[in-house]
C-alpha atoms as a PDB file:
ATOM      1  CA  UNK A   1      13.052  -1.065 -14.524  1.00  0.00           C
ATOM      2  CA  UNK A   2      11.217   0.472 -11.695  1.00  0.00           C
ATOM      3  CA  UNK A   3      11.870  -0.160  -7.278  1.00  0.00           C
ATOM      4  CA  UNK A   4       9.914   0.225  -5.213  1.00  0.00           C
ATOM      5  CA  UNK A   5      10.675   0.221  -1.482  1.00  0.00           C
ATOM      6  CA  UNK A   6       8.856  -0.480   1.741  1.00  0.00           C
ATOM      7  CA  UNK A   7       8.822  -0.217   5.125  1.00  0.00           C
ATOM      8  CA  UNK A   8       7.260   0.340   8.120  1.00  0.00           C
ATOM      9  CA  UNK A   9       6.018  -3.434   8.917  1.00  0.00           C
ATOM     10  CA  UNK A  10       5.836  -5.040  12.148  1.00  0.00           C
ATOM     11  CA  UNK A  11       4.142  -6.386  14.966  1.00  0.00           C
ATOM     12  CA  UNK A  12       1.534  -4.206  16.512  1.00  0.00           C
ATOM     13  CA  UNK A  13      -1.518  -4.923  19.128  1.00  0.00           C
ATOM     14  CA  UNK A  14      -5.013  -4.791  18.302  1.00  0.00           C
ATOM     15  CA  UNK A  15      -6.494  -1.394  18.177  1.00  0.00           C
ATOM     16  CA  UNK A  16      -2.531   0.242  17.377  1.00  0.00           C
ATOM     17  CA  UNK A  17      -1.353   2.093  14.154  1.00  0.00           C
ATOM     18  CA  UNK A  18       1.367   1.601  11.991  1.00  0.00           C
ATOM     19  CA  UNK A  19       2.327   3.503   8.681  1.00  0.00           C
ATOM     20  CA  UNK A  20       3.877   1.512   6.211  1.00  0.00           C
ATOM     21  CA  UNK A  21       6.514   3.777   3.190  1.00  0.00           C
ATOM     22  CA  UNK A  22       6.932   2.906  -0.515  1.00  0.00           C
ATOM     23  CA  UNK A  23       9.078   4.813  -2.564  1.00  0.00           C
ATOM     24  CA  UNK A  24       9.011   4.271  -6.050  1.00  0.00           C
ATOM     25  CA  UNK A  25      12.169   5.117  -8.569  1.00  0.00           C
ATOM     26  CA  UNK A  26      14.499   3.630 -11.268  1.00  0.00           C
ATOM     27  CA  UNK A  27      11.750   4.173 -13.781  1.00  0.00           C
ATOM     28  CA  UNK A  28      11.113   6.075 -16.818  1.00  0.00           C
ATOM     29  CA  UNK A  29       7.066   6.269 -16.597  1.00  0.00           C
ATOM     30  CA  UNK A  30       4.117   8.686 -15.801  1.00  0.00           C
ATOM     31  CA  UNK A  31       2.248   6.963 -12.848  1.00  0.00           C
ATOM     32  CA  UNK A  32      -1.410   6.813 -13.021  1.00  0.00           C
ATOM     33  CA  UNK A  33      -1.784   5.131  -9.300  1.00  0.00           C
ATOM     34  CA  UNK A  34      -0.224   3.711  -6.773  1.00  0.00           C
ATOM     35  CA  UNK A  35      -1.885   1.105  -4.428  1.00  0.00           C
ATOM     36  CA  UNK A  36      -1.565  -0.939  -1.646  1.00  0.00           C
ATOM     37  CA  UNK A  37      -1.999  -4.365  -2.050  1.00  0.00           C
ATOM     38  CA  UNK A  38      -2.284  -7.594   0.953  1.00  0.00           C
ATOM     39  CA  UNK A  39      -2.064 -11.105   1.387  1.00  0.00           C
ATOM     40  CA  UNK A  40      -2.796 -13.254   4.259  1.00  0.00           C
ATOM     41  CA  UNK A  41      -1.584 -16.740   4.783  1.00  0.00           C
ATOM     42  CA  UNK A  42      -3.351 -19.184   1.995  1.00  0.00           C
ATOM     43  CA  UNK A  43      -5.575 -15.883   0.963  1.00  0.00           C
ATOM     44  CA  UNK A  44      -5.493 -14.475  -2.595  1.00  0.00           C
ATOM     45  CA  UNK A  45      -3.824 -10.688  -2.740  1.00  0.00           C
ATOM     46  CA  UNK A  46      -6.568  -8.322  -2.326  1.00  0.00           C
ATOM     47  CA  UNK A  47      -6.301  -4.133  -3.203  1.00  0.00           C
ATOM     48  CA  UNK A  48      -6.687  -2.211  -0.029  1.00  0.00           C
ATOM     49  CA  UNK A  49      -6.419   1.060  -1.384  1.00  0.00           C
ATOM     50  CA  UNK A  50      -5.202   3.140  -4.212  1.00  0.00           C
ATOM     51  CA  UNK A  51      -4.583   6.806  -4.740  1.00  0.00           C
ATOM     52  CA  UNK A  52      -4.276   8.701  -8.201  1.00  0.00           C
ATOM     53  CA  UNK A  53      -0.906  10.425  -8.634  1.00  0.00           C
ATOM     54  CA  UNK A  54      -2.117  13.169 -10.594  1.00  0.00           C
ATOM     55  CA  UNK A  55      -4.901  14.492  -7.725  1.00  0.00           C
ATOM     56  CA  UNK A  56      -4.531  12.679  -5.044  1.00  0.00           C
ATOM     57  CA  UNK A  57      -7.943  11.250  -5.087  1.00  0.00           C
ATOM     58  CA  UNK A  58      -8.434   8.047  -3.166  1.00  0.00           C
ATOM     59  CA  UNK A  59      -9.878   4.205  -2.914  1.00  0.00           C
ATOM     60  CA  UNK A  60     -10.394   1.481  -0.070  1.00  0.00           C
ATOM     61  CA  UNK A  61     -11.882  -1.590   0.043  1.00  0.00           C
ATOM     62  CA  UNK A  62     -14.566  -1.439   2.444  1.00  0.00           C
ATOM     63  CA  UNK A  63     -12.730  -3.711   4.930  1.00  0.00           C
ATOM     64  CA  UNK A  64     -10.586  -0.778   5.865  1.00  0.00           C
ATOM     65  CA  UNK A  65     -12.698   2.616   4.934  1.00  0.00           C
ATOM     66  CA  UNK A  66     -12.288   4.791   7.987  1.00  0.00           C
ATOM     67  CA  UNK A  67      -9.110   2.878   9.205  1.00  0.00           C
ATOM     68  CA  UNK A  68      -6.902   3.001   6.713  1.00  0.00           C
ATOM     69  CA  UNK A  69      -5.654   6.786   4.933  1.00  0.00           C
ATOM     70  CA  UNK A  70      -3.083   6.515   1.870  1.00  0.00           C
ATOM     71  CA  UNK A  71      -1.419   9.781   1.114  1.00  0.00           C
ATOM     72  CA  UNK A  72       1.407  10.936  -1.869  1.00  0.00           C
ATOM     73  CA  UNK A  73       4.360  12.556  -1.790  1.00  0.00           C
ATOM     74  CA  UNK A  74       4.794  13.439  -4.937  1.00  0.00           C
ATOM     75  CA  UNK A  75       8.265  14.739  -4.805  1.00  0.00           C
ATOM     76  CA  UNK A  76       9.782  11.320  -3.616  1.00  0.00           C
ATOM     77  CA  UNK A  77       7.519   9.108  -5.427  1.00  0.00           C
ATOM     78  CA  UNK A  78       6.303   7.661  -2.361  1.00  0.00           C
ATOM     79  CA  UNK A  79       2.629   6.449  -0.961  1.00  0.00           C
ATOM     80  CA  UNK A  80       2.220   5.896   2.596  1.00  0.00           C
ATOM     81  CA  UNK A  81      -0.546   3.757   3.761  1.00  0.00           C
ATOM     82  CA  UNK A  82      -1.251   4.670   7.901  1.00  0.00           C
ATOM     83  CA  UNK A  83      -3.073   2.173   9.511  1.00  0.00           C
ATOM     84  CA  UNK A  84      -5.224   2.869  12.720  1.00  0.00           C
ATOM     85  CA  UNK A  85      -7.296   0.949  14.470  1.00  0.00           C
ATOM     86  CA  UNK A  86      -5.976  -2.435  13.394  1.00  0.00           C
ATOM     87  CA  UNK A  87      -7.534  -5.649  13.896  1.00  0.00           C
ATOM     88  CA  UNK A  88      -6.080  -9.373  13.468  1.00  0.00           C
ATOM     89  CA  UNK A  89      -8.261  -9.615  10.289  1.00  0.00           C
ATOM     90  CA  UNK A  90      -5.536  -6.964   8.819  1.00  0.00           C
ATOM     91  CA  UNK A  91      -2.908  -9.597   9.495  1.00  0.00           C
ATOM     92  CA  UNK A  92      -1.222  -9.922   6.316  1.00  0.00           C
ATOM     93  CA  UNK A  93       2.010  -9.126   3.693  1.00  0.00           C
ATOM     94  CA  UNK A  94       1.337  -5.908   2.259  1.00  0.00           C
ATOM     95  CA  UNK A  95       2.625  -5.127  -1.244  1.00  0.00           C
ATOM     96  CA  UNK A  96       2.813  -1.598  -2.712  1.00  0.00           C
ATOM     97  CA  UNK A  97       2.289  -1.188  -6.705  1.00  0.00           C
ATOM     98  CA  UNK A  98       2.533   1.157  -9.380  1.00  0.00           C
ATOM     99  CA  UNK A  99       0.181   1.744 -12.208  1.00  0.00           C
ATOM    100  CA  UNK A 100       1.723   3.436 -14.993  1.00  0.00           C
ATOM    101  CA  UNK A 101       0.152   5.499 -17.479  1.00  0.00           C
ATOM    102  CA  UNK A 102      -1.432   3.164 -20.505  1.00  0.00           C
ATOM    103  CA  UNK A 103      -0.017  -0.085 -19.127  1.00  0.00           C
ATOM    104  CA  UNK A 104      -3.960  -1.228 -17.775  1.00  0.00           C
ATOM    105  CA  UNK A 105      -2.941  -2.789 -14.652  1.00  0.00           C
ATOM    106  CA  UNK A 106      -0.270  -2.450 -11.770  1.00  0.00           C
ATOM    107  CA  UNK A 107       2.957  -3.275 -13.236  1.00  0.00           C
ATOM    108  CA  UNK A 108       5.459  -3.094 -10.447  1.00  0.00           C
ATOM    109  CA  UNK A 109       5.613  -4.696  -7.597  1.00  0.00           C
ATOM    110  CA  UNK A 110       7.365  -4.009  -3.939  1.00  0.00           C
ATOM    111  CA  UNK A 111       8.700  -7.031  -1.840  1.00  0.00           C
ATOM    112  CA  UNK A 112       6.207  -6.842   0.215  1.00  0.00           C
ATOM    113  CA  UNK A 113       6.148  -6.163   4.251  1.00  0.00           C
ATOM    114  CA  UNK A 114       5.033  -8.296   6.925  1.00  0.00           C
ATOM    115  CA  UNK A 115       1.880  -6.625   9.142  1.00  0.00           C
ATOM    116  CA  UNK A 116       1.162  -8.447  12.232  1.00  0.00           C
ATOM    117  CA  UNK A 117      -1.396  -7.588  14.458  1.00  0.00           C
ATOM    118  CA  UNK A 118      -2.129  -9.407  17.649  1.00  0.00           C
ATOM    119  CA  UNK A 119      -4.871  -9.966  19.680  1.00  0.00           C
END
């Protein structure tokens, strides 16, 4: 069984940052990636980004390339996703996710975190 905890949501004005947490535990697993994950009202949940836990190398969707940075700690098993920049397009539940080694797809899921953005 693996957790994974976020935070960091809210409401935020166009143009503002926010940095959403997820901290990952309870597991027995190597992690290949985590992502970040979003869902607007009556949309289908779209990957914003992912980073690999072993280097640290990173992908966005082009949406949010040069607004969006997701970073690792690797000593907590958490990703951070910082948001500048934001628009009311980025309006959405973001989910965090973890990829584990051999499992071929995100496996774990967060509860997700509500991102509001006004205009």
């Amino acid at each position: 069984q693996v957790q994974l905890v976020e935070s960091g949501g809210g409401l935020v004005q166009a143009g503002g940052s926010l940095r959403l947490s997820c901290a990952a535990s309870g597991g027995t697993f190597s992690t290949l990636a985590m992502g970040w994950f979003r869902q607007a009202p009556g949309k289908e949940r779209d990957i914003v980004g992912s980073i690999m836990w072993s280097d640290g190398s990173t992908y966005y969707v082009d949406s949010v390339k040069g607004r969006f940075t997701i970073s690792r700690d690797n000593a907590k098993n958490t990703v951070y996703l910082q948001m500048n920049s934001l628009k009311a397009e980025d309006t959405a539940v973001y989910y965090c996710a973890v990829r584990p080694l051999g499992a071929g797809g995100y496996r774990y899921w967060g509860q997700g975190t509500q991102v509001t953005v006004s205009s």
